[in-house]
PDB file of N, CA and C in Angstrom:
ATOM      1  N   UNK A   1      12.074  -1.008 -12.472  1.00  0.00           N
ATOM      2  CA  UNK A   1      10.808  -0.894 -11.795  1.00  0.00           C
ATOM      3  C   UNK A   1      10.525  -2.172 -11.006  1.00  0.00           C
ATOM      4  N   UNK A   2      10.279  -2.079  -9.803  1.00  0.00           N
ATOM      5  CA  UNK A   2       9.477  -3.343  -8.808  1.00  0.00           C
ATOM      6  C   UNK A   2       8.186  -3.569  -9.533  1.00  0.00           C
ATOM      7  N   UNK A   3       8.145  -5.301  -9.418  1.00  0.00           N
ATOM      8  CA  UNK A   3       6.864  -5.552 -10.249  1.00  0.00           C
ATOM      9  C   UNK A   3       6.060  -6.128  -8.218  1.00  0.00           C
ATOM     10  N   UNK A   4       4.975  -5.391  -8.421  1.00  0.00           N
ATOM     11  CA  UNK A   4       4.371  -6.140  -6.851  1.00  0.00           C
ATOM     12  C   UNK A   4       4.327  -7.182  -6.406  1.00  0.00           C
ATOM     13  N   UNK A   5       4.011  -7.803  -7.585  1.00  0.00           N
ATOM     14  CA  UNK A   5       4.197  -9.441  -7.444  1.00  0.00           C
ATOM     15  C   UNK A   5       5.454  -9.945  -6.463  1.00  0.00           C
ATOM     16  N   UNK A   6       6.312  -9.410  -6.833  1.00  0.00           N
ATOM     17  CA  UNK A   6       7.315  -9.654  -5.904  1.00  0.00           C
ATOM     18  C   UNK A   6       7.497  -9.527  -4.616  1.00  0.00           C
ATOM     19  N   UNK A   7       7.104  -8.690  -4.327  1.00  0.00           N
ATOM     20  CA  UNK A   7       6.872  -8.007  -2.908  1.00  0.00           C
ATOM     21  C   UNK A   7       6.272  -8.701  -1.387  1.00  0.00           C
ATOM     22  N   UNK A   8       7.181  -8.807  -0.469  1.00  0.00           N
ATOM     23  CA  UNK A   8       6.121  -8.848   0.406  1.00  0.00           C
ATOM     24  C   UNK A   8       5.451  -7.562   0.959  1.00  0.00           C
ATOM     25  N   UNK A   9       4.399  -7.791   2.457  1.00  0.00           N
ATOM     26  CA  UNK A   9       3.713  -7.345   2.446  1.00  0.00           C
ATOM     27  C   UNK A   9       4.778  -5.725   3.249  1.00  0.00           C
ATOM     28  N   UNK A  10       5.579  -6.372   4.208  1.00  0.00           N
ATOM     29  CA  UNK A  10       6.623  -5.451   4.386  1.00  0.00           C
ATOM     30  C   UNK A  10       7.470  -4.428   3.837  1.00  0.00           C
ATOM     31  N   UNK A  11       7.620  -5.098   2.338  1.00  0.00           N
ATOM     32  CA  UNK A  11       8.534  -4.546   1.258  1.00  0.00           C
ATOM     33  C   UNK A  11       7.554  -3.888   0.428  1.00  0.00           C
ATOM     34  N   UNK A  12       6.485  -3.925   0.069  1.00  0.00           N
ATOM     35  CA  UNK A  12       5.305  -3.070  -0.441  1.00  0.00           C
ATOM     36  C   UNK A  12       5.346  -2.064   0.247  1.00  0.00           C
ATOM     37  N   UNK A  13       4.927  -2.152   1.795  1.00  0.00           N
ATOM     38  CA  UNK A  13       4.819  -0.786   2.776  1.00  0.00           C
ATOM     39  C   UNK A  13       6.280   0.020   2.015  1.00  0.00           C
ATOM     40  N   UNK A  14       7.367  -0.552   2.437  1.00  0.00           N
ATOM     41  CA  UNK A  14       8.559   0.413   2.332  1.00  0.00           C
ATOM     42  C   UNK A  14       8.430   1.467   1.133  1.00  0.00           C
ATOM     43  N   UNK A  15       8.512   0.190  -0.274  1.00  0.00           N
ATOM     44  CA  UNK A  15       8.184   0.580  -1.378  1.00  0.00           C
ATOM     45  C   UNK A  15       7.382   2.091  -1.294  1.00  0.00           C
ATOM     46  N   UNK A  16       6.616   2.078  -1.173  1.00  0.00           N
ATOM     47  CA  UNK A  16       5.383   2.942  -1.082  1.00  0.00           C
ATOM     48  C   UNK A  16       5.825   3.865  -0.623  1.00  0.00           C
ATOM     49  N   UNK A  17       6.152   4.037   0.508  1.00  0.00           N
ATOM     50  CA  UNK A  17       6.910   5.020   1.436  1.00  0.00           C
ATOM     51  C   UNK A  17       7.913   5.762   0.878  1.00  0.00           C
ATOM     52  N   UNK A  18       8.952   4.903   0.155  1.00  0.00           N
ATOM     53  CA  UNK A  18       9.383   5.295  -0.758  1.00  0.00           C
ATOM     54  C   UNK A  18       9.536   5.884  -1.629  1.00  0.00           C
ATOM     55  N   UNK A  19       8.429   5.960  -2.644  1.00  0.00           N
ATOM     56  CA  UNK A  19       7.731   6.809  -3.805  1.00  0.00           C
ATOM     57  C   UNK A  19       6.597   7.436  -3.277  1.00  0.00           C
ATOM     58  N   UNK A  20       5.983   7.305  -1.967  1.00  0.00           N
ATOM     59  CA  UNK A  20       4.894   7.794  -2.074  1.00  0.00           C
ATOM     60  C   UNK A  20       5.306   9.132  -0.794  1.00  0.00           C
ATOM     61  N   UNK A  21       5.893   9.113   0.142  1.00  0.00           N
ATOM     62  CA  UNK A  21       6.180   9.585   1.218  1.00  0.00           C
ATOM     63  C   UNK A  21       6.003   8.851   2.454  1.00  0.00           C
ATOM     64  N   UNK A  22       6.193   9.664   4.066  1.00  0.00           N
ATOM     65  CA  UNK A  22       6.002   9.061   5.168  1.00  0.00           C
ATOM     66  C   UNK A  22       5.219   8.218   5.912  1.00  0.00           C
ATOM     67  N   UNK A  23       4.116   8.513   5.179  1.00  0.00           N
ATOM     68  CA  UNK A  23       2.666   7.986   6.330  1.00  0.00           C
ATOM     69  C   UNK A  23       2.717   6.676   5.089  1.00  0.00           C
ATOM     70  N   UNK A  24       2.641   5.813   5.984  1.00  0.00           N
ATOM     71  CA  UNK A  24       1.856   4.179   5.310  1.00  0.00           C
ATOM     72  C   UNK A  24       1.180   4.469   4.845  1.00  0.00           C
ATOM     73  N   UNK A  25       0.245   4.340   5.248  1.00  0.00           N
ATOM     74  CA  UNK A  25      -1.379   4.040   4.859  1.00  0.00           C
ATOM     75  C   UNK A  25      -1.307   5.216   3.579  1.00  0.00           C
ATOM     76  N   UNK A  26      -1.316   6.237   3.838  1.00  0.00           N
ATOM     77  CA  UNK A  26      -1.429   6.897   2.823  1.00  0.00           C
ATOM     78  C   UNK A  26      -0.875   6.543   1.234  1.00  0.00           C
ATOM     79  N   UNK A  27       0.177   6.440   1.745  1.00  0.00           N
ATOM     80  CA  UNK A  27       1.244   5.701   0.427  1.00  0.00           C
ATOM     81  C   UNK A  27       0.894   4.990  -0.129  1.00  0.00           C
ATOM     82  N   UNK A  28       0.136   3.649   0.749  1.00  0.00           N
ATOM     83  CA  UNK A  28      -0.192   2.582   0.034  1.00  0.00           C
ATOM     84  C   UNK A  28      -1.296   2.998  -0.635  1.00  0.00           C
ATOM     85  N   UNK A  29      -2.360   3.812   0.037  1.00  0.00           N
ATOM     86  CA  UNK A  29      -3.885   4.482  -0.571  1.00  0.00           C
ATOM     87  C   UNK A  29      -3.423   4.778  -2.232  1.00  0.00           C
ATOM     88  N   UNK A  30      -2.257   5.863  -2.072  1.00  0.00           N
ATOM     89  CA  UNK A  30      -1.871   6.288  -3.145  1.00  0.00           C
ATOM     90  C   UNK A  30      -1.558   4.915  -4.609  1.00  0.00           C
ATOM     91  N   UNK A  31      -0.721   4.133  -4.120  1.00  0.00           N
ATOM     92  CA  UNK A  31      -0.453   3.291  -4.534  1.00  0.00           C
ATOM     93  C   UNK A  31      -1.761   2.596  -5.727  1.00  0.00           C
ATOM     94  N   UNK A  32      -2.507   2.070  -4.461  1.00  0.00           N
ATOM     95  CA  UNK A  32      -3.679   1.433  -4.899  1.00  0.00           C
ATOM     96  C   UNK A  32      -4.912   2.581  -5.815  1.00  0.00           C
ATOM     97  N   UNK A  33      -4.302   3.516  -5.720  1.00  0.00           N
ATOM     98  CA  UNK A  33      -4.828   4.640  -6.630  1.00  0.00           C
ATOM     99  C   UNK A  33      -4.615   4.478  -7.746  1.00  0.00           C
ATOM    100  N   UNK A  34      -3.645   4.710  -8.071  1.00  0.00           N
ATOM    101  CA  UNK A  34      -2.697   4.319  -9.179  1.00  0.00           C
ATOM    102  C   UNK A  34      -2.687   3.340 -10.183  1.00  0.00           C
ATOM    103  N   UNK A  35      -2.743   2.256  -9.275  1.00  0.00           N
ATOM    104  CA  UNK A  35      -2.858   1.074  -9.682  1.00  0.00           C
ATOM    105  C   UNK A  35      -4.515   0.685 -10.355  1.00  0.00           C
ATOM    106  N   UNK A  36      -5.395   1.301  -9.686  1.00  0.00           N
ATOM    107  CA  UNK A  36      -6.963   1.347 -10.006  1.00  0.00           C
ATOM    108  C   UNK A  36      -7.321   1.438 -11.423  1.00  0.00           C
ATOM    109  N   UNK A  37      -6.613   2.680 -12.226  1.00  0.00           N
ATOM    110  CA  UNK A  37      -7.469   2.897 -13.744  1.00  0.00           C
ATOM    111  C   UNK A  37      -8.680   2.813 -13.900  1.00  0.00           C
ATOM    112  N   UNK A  38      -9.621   2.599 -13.515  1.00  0.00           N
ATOM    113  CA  UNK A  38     -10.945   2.376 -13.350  1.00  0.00           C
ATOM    114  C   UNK A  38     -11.089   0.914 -13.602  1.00  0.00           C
ATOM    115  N   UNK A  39     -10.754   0.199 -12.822  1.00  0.00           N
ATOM    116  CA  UNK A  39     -10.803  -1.196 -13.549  1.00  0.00           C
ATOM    117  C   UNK A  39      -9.918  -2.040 -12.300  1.00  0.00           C
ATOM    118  N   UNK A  40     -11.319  -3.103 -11.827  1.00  0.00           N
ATOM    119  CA  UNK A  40     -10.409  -3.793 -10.454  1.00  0.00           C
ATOM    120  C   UNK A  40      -9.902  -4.272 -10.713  1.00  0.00           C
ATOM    121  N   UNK A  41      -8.506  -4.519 -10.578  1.00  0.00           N
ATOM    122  CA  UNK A  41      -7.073  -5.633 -11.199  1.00  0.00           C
ATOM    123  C   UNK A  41      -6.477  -6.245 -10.049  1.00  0.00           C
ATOM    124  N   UNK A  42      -5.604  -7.236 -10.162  1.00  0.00           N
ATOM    125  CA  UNK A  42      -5.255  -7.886  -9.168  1.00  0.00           C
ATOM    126  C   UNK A  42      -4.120  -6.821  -8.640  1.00  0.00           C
ATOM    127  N   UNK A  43      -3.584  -6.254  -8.751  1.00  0.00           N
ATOM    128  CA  UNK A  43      -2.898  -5.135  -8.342  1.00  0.00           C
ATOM    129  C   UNK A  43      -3.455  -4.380  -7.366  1.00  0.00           C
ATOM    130  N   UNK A  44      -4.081  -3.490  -7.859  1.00  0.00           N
ATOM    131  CA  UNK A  44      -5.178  -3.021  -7.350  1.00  0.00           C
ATOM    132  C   UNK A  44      -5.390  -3.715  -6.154  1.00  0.00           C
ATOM    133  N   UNK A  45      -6.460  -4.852  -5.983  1.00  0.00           N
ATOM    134  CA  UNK A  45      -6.998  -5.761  -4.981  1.00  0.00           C
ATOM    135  C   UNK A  45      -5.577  -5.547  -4.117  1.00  0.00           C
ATOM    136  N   UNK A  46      -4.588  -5.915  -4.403  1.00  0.00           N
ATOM    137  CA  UNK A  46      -3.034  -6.218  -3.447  1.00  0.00           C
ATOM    138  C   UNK A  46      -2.938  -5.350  -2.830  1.00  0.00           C
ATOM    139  N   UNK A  47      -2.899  -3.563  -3.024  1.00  0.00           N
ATOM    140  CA  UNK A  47      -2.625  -2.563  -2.482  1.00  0.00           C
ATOM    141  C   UNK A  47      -3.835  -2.398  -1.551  1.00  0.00           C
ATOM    142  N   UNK A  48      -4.895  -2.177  -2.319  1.00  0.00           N
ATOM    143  CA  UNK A  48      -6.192  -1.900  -1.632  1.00  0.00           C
ATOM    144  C   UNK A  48      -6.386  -2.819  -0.301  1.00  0.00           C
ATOM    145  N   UNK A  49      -5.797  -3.844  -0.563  1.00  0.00           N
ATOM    146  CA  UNK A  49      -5.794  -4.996   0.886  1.00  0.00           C
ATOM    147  C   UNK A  49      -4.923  -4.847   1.838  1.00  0.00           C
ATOM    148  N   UNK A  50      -3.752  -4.381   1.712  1.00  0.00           N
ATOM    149  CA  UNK A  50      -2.912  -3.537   2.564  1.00  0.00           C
ATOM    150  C   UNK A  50      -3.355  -2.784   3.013  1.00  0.00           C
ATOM    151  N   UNK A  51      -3.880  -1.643   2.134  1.00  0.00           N
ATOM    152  CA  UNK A  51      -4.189  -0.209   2.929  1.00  0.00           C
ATOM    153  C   UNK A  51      -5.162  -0.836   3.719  1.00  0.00           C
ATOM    154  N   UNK A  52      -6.468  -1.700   3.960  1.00  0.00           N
ATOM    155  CA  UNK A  52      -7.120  -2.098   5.093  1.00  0.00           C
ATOM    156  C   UNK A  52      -6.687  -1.983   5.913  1.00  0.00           C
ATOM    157  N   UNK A  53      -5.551  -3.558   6.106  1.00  0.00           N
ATOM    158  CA  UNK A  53      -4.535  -3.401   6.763  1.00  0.00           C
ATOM    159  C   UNK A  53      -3.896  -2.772   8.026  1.00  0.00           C
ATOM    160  N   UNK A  54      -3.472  -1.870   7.190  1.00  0.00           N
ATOM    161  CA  UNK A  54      -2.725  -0.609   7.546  1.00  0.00           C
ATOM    162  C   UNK A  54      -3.578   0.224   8.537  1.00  0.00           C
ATOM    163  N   UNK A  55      -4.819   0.741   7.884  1.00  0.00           N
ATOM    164  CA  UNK A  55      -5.566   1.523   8.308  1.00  0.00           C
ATOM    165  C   UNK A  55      -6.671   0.846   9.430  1.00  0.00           C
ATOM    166  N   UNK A  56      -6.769  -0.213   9.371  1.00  0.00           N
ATOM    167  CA  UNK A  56      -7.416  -0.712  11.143  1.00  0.00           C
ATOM    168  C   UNK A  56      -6.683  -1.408  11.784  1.00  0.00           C
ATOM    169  N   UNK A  57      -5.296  -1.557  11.699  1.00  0.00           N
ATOM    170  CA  UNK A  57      -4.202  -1.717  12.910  1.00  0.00           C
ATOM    171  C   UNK A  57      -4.562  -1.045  14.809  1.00  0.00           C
ATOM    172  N   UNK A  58      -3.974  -1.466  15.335  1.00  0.00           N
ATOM    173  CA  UNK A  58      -4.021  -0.920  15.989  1.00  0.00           C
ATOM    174  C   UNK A  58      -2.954   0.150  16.319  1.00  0.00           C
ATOM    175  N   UNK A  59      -3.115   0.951  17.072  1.00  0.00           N
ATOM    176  CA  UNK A  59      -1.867   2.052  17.077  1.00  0.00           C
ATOM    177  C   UNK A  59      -0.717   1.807  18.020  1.00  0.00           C
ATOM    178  N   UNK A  60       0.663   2.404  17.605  1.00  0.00           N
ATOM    179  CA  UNK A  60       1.845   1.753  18.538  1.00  0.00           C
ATOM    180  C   UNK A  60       2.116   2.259  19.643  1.00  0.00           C
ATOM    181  N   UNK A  61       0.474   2.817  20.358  1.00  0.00           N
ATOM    182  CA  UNK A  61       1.029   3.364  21.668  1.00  0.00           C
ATOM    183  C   UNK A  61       1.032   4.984  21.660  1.00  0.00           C
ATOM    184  N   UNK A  62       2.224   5.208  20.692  1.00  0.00           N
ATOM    185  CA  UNK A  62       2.653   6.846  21.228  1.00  0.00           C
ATOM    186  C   UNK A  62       1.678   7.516  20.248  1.00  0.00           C
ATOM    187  N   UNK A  63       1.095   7.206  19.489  1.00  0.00           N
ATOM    188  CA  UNK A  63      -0.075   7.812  17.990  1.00  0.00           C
ATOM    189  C   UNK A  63      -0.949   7.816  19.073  1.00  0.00           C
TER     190      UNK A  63
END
């Protein structure tokens, strides 16, 4: 198992994508879902700060 800690912010996206499917943002959403339990953890905070991220990027043009 990948511990996040490890991760950059690049290798998280993949990660995610990975286990989670295609779309970023989503993945990571998922992720930081996951990671939640009802209870803010630094985990949590890591994903949840990505998916920001992710989700007010700007778009690459062809989206």
């Amino acid at each position: 198992m990948i511990d996040w800690r490890d991760l950059t912010e690049e290798a998280a996206i993949n990660t995610a994508v990975d286990e989670q499917g295609k779309d970023a943002s989503i993945s990571v959403a998922c992720c930081a879902l996951e990671a939640y339990k009802g209870v803010d953890t630094p985990e949590y905070r890591f994903w949840y700060g990505l998916f920001l991220k992710l989700a007010t990027r700007e778009p690459l043009g062809w989206a």
